[in-house]
N, C-alpha and C. Protein backbone atom coordinates (compact mmCIF):
# COMPACT_ATOMS: atom_id res chain seq x y z
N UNK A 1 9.94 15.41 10.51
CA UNK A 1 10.18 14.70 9.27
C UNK A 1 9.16 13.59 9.10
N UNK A 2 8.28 13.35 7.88
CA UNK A 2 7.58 12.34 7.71
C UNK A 2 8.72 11.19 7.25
N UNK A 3 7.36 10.14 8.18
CA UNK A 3 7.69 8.57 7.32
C UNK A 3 7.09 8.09 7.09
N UNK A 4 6.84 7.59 6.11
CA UNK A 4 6.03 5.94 6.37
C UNK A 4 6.74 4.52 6.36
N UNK A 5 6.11 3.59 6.90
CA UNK A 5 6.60 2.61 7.34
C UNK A 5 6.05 1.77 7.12
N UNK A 6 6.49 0.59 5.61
CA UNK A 6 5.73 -0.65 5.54
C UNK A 6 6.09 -1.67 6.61
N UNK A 7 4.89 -2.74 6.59
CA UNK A 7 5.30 -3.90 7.37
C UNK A 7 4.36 -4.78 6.71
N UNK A 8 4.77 -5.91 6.76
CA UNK A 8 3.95 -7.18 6.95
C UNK A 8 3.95 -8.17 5.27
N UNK A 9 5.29 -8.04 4.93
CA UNK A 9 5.24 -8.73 3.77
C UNK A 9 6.00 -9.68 3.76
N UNK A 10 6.60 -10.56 2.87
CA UNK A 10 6.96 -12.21 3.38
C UNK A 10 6.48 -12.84 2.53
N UNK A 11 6.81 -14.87 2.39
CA UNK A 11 6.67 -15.20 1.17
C UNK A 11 5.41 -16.33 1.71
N UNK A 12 4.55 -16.35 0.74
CA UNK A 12 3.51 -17.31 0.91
C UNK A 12 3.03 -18.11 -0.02
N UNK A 13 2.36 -19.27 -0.18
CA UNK A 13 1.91 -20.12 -1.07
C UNK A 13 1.05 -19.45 -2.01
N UNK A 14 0.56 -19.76 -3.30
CA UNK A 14 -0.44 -19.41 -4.13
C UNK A 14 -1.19 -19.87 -3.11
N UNK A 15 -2.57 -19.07 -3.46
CA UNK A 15 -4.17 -18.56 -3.02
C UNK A 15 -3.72 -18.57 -1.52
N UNK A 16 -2.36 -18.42 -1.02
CA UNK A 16 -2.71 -17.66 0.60
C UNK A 16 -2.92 -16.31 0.55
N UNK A 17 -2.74 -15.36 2.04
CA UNK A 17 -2.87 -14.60 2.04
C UNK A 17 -2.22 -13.93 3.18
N UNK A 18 -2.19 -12.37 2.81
CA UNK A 18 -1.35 -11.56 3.31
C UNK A 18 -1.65 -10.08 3.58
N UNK A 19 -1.47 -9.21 4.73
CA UNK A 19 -2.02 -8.04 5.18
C UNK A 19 -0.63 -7.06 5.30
N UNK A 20 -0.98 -6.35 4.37
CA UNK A 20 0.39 -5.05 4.48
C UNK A 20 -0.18 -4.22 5.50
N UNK A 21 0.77 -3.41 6.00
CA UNK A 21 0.34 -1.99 6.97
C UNK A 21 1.37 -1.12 6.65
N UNK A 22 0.50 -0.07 6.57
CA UNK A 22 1.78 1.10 6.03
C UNK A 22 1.22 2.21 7.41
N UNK A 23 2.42 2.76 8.07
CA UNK A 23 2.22 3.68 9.25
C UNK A 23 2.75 4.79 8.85
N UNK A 24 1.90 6.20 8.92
CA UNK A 24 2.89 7.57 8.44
C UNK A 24 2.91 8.25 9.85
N UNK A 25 4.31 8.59 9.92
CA UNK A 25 4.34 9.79 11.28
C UNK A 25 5.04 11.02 10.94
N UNK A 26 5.43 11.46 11.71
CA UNK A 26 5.89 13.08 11.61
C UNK A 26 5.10 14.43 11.90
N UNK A 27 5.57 15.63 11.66
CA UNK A 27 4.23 16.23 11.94
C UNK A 27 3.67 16.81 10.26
N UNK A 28 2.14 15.69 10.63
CA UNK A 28 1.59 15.66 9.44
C UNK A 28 0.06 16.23 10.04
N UNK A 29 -0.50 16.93 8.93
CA UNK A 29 -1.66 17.94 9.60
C UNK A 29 -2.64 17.27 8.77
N UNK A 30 -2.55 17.10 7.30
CA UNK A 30 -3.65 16.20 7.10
C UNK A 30 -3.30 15.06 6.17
N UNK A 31 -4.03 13.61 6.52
CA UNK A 31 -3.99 12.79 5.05
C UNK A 31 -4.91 12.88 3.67
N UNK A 32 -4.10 12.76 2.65
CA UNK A 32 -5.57 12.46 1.67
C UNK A 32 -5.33 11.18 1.19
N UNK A 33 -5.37 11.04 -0.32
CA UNK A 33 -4.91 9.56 -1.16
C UNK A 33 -4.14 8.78 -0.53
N UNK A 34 -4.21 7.72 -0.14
CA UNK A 34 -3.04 7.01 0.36
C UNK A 34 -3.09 5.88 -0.89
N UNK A 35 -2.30 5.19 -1.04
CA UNK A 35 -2.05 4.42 -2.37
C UNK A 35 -1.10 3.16 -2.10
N UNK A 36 -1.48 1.82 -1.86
CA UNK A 36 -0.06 1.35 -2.31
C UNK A 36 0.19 0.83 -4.22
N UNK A 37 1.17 0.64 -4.40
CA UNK A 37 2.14 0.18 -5.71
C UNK A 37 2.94 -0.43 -5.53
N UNK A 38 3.01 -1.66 -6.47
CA UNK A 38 4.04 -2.09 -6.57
C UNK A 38 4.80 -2.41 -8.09
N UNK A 39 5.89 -3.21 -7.51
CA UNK A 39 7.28 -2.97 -8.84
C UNK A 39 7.40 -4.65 -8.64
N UNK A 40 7.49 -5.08 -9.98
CA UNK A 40 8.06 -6.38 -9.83
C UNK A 40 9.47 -6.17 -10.82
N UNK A 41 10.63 -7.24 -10.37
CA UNK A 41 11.55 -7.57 -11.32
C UNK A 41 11.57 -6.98 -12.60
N UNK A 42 11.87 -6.14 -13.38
CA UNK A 42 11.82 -5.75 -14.40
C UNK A 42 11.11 -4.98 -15.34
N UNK A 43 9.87 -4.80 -14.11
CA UNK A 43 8.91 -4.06 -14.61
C UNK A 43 8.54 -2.62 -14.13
N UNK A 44 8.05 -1.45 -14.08
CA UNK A 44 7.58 -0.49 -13.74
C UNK A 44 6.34 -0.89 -12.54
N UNK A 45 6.58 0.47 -12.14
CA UNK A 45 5.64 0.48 -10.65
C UNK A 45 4.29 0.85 -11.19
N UNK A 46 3.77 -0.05 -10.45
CA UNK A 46 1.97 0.35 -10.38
C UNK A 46 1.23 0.63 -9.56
N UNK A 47 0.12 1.29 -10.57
CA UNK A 47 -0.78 1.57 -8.73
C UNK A 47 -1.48 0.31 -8.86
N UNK A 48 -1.68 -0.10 -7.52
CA UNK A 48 -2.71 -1.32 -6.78
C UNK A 48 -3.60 -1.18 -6.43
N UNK A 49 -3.92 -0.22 -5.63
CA UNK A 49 -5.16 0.20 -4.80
C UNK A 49 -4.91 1.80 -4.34
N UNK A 50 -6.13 2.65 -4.41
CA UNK A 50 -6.14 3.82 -3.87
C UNK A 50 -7.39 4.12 -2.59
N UNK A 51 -7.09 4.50 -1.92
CA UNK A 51 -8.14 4.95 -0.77
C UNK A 51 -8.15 6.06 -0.73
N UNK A 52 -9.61 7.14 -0.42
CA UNK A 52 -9.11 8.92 -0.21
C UNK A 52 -9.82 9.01 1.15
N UNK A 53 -9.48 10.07 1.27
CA UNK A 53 -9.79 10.14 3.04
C UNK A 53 -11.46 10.11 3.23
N UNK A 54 -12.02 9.80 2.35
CA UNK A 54 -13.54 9.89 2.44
C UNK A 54 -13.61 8.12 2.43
N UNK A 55 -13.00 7.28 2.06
CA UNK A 55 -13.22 5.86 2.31
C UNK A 55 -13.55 5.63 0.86
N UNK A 56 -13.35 6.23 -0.71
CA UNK A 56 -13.56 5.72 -1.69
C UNK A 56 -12.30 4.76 -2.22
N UNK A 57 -12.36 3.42 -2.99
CA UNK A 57 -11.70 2.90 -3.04
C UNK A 57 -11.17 2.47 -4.64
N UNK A 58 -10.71 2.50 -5.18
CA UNK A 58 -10.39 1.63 -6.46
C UNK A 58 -8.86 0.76 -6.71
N UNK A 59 -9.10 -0.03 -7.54
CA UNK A 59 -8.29 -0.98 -7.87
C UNK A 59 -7.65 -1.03 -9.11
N UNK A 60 -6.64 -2.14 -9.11
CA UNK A 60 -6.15 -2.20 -10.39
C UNK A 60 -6.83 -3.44 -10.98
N UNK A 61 -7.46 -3.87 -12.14
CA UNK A 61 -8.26 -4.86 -12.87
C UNK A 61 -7.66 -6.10 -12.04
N UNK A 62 -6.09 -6.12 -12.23
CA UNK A 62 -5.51 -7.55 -11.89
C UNK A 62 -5.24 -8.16 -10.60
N UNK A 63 -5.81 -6.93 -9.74
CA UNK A 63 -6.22 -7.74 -8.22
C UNK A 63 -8.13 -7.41 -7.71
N UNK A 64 -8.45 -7.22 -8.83
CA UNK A 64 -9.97 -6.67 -8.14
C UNK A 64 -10.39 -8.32 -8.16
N UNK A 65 -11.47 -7.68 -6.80
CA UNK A 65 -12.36 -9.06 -6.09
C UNK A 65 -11.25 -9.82 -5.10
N UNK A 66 -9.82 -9.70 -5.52
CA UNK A 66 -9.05 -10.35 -4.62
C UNK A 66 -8.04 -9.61 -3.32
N UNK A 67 -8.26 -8.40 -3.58
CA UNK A 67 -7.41 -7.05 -2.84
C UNK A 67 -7.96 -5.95 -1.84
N UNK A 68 -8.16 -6.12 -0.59
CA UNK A 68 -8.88 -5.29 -0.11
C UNK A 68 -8.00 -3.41 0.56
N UNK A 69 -8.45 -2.39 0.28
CA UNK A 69 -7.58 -1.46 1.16
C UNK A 69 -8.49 -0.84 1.80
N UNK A 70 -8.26 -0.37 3.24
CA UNK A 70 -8.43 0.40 4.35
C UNK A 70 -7.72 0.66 4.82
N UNK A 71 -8.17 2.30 5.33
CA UNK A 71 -7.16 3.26 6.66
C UNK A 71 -8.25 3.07 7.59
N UNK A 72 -7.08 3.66 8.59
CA UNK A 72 -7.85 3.94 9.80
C UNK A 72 -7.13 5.23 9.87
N UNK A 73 -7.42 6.31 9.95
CA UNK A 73 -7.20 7.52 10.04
C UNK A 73 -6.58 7.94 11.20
N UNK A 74 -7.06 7.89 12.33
CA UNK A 74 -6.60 7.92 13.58
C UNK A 74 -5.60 7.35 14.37
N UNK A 75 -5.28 6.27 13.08
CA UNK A 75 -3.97 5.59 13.66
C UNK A 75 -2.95 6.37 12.39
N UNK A 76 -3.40 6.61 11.23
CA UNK A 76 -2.73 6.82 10.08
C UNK A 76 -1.65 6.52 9.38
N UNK A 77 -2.64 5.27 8.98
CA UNK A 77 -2.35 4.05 8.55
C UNK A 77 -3.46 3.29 7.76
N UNK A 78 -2.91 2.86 7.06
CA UNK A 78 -3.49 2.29 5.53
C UNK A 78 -2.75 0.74 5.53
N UNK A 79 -3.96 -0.04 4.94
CA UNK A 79 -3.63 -1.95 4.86
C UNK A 79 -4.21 -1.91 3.20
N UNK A 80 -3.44 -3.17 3.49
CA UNK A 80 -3.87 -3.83 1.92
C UNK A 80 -3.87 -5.26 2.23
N UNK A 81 -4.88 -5.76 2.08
CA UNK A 81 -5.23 -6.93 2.74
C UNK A 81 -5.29 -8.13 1.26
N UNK A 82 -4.41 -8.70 1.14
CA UNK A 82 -4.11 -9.41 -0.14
C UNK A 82 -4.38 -11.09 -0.03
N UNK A 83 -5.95 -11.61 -0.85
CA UNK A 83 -5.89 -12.63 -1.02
C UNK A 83 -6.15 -13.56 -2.41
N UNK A 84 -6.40 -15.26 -2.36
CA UNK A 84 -6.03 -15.35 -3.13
C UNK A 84 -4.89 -15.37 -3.98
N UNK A 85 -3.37 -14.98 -3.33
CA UNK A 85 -2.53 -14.57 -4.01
C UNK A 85 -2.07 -15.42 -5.32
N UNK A 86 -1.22 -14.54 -6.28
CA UNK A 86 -0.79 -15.83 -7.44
C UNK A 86 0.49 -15.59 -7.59
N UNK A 87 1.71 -15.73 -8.20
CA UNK A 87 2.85 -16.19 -8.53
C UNK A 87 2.97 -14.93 -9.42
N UNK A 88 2.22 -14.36 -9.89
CA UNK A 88 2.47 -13.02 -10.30
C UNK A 88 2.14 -11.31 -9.91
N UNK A 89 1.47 -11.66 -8.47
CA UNK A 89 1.69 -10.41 -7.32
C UNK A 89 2.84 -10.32 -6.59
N UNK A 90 4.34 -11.65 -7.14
CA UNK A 90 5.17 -11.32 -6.24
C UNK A 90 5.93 -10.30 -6.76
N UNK A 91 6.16 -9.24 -5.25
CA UNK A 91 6.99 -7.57 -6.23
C UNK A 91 7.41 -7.52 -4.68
N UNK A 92 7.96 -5.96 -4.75
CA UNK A 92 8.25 -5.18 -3.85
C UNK A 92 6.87 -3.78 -3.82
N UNK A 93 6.22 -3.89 -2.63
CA UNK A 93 4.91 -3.33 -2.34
C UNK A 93 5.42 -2.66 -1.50
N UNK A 94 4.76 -0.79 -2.22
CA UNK A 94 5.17 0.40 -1.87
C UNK A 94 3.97 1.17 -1.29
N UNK A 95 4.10 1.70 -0.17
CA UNK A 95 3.03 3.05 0.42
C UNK A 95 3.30 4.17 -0.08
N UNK A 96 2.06 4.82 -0.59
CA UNK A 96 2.34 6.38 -1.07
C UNK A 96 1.06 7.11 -0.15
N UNK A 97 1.51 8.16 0.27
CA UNK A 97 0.48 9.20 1.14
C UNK A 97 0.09 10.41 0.31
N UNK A 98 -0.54 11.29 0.01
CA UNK A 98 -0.48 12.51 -0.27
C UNK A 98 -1.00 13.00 1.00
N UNK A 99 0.14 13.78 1.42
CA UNK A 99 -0.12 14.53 2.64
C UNK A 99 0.10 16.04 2.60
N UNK A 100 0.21 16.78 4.07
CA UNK A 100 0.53 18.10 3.88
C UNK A 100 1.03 18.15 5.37
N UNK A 101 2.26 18.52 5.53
CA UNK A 101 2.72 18.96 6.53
C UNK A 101 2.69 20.76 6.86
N UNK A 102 2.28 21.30 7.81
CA UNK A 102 1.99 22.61 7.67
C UNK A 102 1.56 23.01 6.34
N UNK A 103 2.49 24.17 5.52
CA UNK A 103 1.94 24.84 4.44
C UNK A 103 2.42 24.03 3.29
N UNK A 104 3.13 23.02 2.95
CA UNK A 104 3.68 21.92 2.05
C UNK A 104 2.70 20.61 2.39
N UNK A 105 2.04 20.74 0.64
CA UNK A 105 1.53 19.21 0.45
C UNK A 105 2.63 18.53 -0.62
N UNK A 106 2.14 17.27 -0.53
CA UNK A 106 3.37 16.65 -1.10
C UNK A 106 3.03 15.00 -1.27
N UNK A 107 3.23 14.06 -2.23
CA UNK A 107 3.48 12.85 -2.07
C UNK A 107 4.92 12.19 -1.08
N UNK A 108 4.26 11.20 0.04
CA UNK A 108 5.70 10.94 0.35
C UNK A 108 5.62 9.34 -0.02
N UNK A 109 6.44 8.40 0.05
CA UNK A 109 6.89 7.06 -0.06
C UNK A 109 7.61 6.52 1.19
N UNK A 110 6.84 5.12 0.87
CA UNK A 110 7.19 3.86 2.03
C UNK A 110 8.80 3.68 1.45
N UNK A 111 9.55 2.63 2.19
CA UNK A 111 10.88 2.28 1.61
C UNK A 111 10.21 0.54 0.99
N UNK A 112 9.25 0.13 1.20
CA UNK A 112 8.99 -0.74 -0.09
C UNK A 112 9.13 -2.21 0.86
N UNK A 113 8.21 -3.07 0.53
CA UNK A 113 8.08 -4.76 1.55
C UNK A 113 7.88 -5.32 0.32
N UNK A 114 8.55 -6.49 0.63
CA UNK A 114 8.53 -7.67 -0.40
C UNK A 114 7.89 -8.12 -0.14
N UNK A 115 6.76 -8.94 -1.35
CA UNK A 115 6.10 -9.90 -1.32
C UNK A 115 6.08 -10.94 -2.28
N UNK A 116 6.50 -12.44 -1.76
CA UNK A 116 6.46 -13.67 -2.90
C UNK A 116 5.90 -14.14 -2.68
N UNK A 117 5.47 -14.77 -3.65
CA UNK A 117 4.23 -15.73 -3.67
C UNK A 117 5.10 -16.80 -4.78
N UNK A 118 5.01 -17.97 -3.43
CA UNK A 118 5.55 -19.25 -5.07
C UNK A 118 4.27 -20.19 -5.30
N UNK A 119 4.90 -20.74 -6.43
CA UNK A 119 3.67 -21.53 -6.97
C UNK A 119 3.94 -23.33 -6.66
């Protein structure tokens, strides 16, 4: 059975900063997109950052220059290294994988880390 597994979220001052880790296990044969998103209070989920297994990266406008993502493949596991923060990145921050276990590919999901940021 896959999982992934966020960690590392918690509440911090404006312009601190903060490093998510998302860990996938199970028996998983390959990664591709890994993605985190997040959801704030009332709003719909977004994408934040995407990584593909080749190391290409993009962002969403409202954290670029301030949002970094990397995997490390071999551990398989994906960060989002968040600085700068402001009073309006605080959400609940989600891991998404597109993986393939044997003959099933599939998106799977983190269970979701909070992150506040007060002002």
């Amino acid at each position: 059975q896959v999982q992934l597994v966020e960690s590392g979220g918690g509440l911090v001052q404006a312009g601190g900063s903060l490093r998510l880790s998302c860990v996938a296990s199970g028996s998983i044969s390959s990664i591709y997109d890994m993605d985190w998103y997040r959801q704030a209070p009332g709003k719909q989920r977004e994408l934040v950052a995407t990584i593909t297994n080749q190391g290409s990266t993009n962002f969403a406008d409202s954290v670029k220059g301030r949002f970094t993502i990397s995997r490390d493949n071999a551990k398989k596991t994906v960060y989002l290294q968040m600085n700068s923060l402001k009073p309006e990145d605080t959400a609940v921050y989600y891991c998404n994988a597109d993986l393939r276990t044997g003959l099933y590919r599939r998106d799977y999901w983190g269970q979701g880390t909070q992150v506040t940021v007060s002002s």
